[in-house]
C-alpha atoms as a PDB file:
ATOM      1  CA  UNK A   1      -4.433 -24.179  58.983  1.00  0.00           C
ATOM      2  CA  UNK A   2      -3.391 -21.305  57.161  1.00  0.00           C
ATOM      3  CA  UNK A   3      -0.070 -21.453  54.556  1.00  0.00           C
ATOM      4  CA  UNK A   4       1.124 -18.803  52.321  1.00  0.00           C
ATOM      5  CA  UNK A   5       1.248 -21.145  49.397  1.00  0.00           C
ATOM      6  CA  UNK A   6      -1.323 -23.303  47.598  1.00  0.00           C
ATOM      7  CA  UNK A   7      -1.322 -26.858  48.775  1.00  0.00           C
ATOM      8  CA  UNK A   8      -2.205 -28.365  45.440  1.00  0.00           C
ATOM      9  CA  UNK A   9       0.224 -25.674  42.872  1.00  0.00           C
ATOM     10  CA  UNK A  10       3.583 -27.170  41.407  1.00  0.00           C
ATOM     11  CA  UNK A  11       6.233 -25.203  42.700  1.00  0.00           C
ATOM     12  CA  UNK A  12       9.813 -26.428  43.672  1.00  0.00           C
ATOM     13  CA  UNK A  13      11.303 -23.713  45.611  1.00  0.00           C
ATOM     14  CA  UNK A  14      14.682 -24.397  44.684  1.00  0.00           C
ATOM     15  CA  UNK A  15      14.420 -22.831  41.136  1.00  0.00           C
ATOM     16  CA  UNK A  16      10.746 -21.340  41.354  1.00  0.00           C
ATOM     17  CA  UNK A  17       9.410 -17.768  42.832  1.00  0.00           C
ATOM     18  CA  UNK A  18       5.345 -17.198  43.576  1.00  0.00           C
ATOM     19  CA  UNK A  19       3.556 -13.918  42.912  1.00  0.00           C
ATOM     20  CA  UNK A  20       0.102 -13.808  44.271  1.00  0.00           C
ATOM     21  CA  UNK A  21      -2.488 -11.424  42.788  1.00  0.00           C
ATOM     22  CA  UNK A  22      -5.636  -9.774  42.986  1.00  0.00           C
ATOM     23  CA  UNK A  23      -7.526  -7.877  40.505  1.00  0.00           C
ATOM     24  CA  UNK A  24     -11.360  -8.705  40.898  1.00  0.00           C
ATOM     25  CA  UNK A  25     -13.175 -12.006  40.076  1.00  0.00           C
ATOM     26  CA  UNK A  26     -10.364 -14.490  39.859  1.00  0.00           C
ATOM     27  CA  UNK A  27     -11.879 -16.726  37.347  1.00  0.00           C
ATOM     28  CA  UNK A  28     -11.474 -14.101  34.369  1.00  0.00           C
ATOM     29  CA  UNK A  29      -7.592 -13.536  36.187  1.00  0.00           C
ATOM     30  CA  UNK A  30      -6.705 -16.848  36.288  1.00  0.00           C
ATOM     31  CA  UNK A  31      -8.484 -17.278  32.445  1.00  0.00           C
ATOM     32  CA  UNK A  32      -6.056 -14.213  31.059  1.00  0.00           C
ATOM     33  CA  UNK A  33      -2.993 -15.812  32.769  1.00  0.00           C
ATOM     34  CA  UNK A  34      -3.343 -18.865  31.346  1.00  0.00           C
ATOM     35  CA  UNK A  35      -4.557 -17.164  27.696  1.00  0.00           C
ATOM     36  CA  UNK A  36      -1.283 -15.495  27.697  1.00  0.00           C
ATOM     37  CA  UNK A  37       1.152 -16.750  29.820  1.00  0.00           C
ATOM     38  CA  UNK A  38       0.392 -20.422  30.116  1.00  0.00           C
ATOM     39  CA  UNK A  39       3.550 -21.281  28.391  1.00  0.00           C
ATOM     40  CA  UNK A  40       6.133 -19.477  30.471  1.00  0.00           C
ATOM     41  CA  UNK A  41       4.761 -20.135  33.857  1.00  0.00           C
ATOM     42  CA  UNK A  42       4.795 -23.252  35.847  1.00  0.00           C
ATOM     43  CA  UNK A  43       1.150 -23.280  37.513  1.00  0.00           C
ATOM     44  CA  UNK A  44      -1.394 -20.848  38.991  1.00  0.00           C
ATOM     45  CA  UNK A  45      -3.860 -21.706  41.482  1.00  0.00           C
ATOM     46  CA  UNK A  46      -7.234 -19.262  42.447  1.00  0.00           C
ATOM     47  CA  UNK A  47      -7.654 -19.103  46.109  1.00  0.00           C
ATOM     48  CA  UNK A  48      -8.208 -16.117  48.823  1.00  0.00           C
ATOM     49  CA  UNK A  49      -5.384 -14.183  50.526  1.00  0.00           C
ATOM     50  CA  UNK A  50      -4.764 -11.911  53.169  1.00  0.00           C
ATOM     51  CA  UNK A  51      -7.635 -11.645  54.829  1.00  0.00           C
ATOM     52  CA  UNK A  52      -9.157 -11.871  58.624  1.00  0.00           C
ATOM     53  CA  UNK A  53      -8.034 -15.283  60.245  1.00  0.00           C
ATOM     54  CA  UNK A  54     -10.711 -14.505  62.856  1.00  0.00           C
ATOM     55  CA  UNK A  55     -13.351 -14.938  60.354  1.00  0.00           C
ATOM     56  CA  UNK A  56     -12.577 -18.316  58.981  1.00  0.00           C
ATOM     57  CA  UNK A  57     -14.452 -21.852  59.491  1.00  0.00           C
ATOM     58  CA  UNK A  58     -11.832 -23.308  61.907  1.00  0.00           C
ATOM     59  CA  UNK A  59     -12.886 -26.026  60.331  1.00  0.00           C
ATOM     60  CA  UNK A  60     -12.719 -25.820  56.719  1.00  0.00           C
ATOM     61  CA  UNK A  61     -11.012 -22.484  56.285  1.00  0.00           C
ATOM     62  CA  UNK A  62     -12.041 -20.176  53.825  1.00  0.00           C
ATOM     63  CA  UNK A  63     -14.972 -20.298  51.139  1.00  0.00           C
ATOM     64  CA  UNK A  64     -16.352 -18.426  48.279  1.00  0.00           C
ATOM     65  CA  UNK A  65     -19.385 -18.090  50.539  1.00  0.00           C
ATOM     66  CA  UNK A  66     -17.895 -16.556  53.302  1.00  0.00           C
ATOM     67  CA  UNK A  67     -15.819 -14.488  51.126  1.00  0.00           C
ATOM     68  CA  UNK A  68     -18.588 -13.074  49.294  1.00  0.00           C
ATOM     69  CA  UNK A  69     -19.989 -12.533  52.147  1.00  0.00           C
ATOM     70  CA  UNK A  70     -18.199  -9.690  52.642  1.00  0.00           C
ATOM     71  CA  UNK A  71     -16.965  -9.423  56.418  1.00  0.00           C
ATOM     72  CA  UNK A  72     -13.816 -11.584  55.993  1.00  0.00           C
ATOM     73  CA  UNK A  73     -11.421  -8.955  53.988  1.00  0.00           C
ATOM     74  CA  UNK A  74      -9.929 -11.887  52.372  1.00  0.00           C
ATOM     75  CA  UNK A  75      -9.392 -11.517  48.339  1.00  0.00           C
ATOM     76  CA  UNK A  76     -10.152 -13.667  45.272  1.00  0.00           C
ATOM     77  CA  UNK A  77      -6.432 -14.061  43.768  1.00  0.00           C
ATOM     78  CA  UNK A  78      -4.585 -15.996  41.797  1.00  0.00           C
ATOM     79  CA  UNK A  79      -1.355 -17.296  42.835  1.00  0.00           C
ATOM     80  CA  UNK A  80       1.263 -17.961  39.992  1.00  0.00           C
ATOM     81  CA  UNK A  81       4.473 -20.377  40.241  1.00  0.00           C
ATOM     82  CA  UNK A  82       7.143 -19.471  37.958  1.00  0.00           C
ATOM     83  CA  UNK A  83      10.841 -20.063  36.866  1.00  0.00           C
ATOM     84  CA  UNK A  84      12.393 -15.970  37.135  1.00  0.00           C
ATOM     85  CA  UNK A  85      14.919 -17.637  34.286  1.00  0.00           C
ATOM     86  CA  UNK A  86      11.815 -17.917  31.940  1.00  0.00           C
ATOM     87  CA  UNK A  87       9.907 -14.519  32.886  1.00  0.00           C
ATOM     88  CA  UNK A  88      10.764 -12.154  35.208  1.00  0.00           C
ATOM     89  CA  UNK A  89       8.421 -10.539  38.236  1.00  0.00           C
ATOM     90  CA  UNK A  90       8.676  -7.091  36.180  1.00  0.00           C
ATOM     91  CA  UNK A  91       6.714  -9.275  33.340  1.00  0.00           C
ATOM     92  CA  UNK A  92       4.162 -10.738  34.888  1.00  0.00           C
ATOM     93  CA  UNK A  93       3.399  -7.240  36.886  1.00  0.00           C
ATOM     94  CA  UNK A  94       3.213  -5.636  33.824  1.00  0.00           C
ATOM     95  CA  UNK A  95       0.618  -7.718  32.764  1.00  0.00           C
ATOM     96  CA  UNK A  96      -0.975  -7.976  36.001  1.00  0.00           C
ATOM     97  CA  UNK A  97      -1.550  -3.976  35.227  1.00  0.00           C
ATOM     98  CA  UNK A  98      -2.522  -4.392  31.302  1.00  0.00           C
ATOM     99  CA  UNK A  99      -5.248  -7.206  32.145  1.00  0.00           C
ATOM    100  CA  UNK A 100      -7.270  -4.892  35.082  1.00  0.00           C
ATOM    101  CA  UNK A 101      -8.434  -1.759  35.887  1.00  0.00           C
ATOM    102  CA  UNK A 102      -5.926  -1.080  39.103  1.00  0.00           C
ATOM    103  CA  UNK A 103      -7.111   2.630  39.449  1.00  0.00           C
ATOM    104  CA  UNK A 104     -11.064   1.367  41.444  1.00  0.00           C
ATOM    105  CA  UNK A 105     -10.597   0.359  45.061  1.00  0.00           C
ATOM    106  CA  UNK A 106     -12.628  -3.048  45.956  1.00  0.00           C
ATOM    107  CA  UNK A 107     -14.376  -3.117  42.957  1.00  0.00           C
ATOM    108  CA  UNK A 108     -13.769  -4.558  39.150  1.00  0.00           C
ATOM    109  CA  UNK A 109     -16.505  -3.630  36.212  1.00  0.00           C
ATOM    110  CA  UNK A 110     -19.873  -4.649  38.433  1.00  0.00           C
ATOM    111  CA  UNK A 111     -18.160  -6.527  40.803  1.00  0.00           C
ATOM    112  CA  UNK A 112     -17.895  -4.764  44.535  1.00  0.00           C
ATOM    113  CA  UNK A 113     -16.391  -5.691  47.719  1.00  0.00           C
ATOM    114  CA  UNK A 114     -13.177  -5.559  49.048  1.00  0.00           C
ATOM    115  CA  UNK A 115     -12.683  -9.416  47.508  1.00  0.00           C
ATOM    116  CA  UNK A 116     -12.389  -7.378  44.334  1.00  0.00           C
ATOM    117  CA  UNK A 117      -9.578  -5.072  45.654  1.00  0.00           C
ATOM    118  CA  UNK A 118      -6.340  -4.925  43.379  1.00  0.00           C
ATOM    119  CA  UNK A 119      -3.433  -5.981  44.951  1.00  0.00           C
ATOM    120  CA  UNK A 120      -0.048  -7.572  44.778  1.00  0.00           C
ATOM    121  CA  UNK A 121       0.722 -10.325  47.565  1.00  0.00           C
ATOM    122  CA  UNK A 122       4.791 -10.228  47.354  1.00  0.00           C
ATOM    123  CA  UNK A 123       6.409 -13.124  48.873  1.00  0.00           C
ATOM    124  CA  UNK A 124       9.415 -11.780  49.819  1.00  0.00           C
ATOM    125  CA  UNK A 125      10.709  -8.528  51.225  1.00  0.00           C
ATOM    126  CA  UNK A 126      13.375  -8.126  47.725  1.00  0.00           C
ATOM    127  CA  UNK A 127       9.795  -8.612  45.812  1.00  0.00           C
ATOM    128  CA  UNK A 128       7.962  -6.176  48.016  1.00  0.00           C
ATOM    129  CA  UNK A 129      10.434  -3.841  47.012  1.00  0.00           C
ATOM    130  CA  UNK A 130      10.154  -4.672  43.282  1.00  0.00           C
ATOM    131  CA  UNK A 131       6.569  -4.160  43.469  1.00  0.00           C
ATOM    132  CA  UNK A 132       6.861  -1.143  44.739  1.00  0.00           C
ATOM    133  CA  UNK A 133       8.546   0.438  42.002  1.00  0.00           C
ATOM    134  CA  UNK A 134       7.234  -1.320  39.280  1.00  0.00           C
ATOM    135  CA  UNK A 135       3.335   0.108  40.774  1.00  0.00           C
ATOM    136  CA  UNK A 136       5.081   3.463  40.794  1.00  0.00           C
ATOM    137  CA  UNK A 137       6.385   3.422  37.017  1.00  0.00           C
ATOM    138  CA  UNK A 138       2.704   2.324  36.253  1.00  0.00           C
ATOM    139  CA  UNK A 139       1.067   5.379  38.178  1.00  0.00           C
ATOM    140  CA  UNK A 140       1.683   7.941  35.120  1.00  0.00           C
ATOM    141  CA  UNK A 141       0.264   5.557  32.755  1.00  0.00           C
ATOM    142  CA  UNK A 142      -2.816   5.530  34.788  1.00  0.00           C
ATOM    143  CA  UNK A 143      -3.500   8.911  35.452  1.00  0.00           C
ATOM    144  CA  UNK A 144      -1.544   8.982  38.899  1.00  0.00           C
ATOM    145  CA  UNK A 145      -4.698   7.171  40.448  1.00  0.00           C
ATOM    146  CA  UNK A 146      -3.718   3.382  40.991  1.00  0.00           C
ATOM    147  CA  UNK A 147      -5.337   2.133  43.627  1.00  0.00           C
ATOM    148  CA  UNK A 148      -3.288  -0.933  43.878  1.00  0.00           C
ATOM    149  CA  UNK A 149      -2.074  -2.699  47.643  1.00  0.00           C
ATOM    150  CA  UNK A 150       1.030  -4.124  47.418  1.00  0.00           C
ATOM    151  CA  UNK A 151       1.697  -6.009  51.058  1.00  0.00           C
ATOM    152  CA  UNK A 152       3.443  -9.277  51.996  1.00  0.00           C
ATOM    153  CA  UNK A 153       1.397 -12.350  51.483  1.00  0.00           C
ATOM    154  CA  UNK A 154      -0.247 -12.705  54.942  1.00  0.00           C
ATOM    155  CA  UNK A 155      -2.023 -15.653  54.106  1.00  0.00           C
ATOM    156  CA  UNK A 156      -3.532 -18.103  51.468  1.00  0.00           C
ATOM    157  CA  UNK A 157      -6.139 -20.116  51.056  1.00  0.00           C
ATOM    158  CA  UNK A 158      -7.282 -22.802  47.795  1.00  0.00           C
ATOM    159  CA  UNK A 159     -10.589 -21.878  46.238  1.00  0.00           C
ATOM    160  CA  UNK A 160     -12.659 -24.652  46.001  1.00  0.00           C
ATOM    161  CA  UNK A 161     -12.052 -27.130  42.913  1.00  0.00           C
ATOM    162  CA  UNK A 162     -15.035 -26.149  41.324  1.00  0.00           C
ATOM    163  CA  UNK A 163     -13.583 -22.674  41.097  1.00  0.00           C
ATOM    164  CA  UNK A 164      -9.632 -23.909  39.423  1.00  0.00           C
ATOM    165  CA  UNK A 165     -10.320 -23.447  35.315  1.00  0.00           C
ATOM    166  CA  UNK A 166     -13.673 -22.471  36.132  1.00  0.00           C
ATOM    167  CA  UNK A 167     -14.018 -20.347  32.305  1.00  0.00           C
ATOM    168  CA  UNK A 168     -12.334 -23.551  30.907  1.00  0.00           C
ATOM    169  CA  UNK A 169     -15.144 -25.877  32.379  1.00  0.00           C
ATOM    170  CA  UNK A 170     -17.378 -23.414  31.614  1.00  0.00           C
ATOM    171  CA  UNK A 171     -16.730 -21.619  28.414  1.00  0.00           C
ATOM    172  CA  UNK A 172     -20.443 -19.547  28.612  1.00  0.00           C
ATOM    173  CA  UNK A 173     -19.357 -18.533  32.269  1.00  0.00           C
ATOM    174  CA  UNK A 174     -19.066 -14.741  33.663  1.00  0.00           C
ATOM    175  CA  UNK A 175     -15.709 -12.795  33.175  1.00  0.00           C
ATOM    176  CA  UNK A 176     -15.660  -9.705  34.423  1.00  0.00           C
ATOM    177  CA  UNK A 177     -15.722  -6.577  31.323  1.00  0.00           C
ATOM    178  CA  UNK A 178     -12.975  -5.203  33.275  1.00  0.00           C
ATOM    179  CA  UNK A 179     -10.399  -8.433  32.122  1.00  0.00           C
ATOM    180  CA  UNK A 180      -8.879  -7.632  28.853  1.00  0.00           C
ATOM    181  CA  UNK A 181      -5.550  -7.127  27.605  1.00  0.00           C
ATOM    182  CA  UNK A 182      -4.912  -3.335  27.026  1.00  0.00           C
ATOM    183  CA  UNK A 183      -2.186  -1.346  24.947  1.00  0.00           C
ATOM    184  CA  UNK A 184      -0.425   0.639  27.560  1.00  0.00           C
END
């Protein structure tokens, strides 16, 4: 059954917001999250949003399998649980933008396929419209060329537990040369 929220992230909607986000593989987005912002957010989860309900296992859902398979338009993201009285949406964009390239569509560093796409999964129309702008007062600092969707959350989907801290389970593990914090 599809939800538009993790099943397994701590999140009390009374005094927490959700951001969901995609910019390539989601273990090195999930890795830089937690790196940076561990202490001011309340949980992130890696999963796959928006993408083709036709084209899940009615089943099981969604996997890394089918998604890198390539025919279900679904994303790798992250999806982040936070207290706005700690760090704002604005914040965690703005890093969202320092941490990937946003200006390549589907793709991050050798990674391709519209799992890779950058994009911002808002969860509510007042953050839709936040996104918005804050993607458009990033646009000059990229050359004009961000490539980035911003769309409701249509759907989401956990990523297999093998996939949750993946770099922190496995320290030697692939992170995309595209995930770094940049000076912009």
């Amino acid at each position: 059954m599809s939800s538009l929220i993790s099943k397994t992230i701590k999140y009390d909607p009374k005094k927490d917001k959700l951001i969901t986000l995609a910019c390539g593989c989601f273990w090195g987005t999930e890795h830089m999250f937690r790196k940076y912002l561990n202490d001011r957010i309340v949980d992130c989860k890696v999963g796959y949003a928006n993408g083709a309900e036709s084209k899940k296992d009615s089943a099981h859902g969604v996997s890394y399998k089918m998604v890198c398979g390539g025919d279900t338009d679904f994303a790798e993201v992250l999806q982040v649980s936070y207290n706005p009285k700690i760090v704002t949406l604005k914040e965690l964009t703005d890093f969202f933008f320092r941490i990937h390239d946003p200006t390549t569509s589907n793709s991050q560093g050798p990674d391709q396929g519209t799992q890779y796409r950058s994009g911002l999964f808002a969860h509510s129309d007042a953050d839709l419209k936040e996104l918005t702008q804050i993607k458009a007062e990033w646009q000059p600092k990229w050359g004009n060329k961000i490539a980035t969707l911003v769309e409701p959350i249509k759907n989401f989907y956990d990523a297999e537990e093998y996939h949750q801290l993946y770099l922190d389970k496995n320290p030697q593990g692939y992170a995309c040369p595209t995930h770094y914090l940049r000076d912009i």
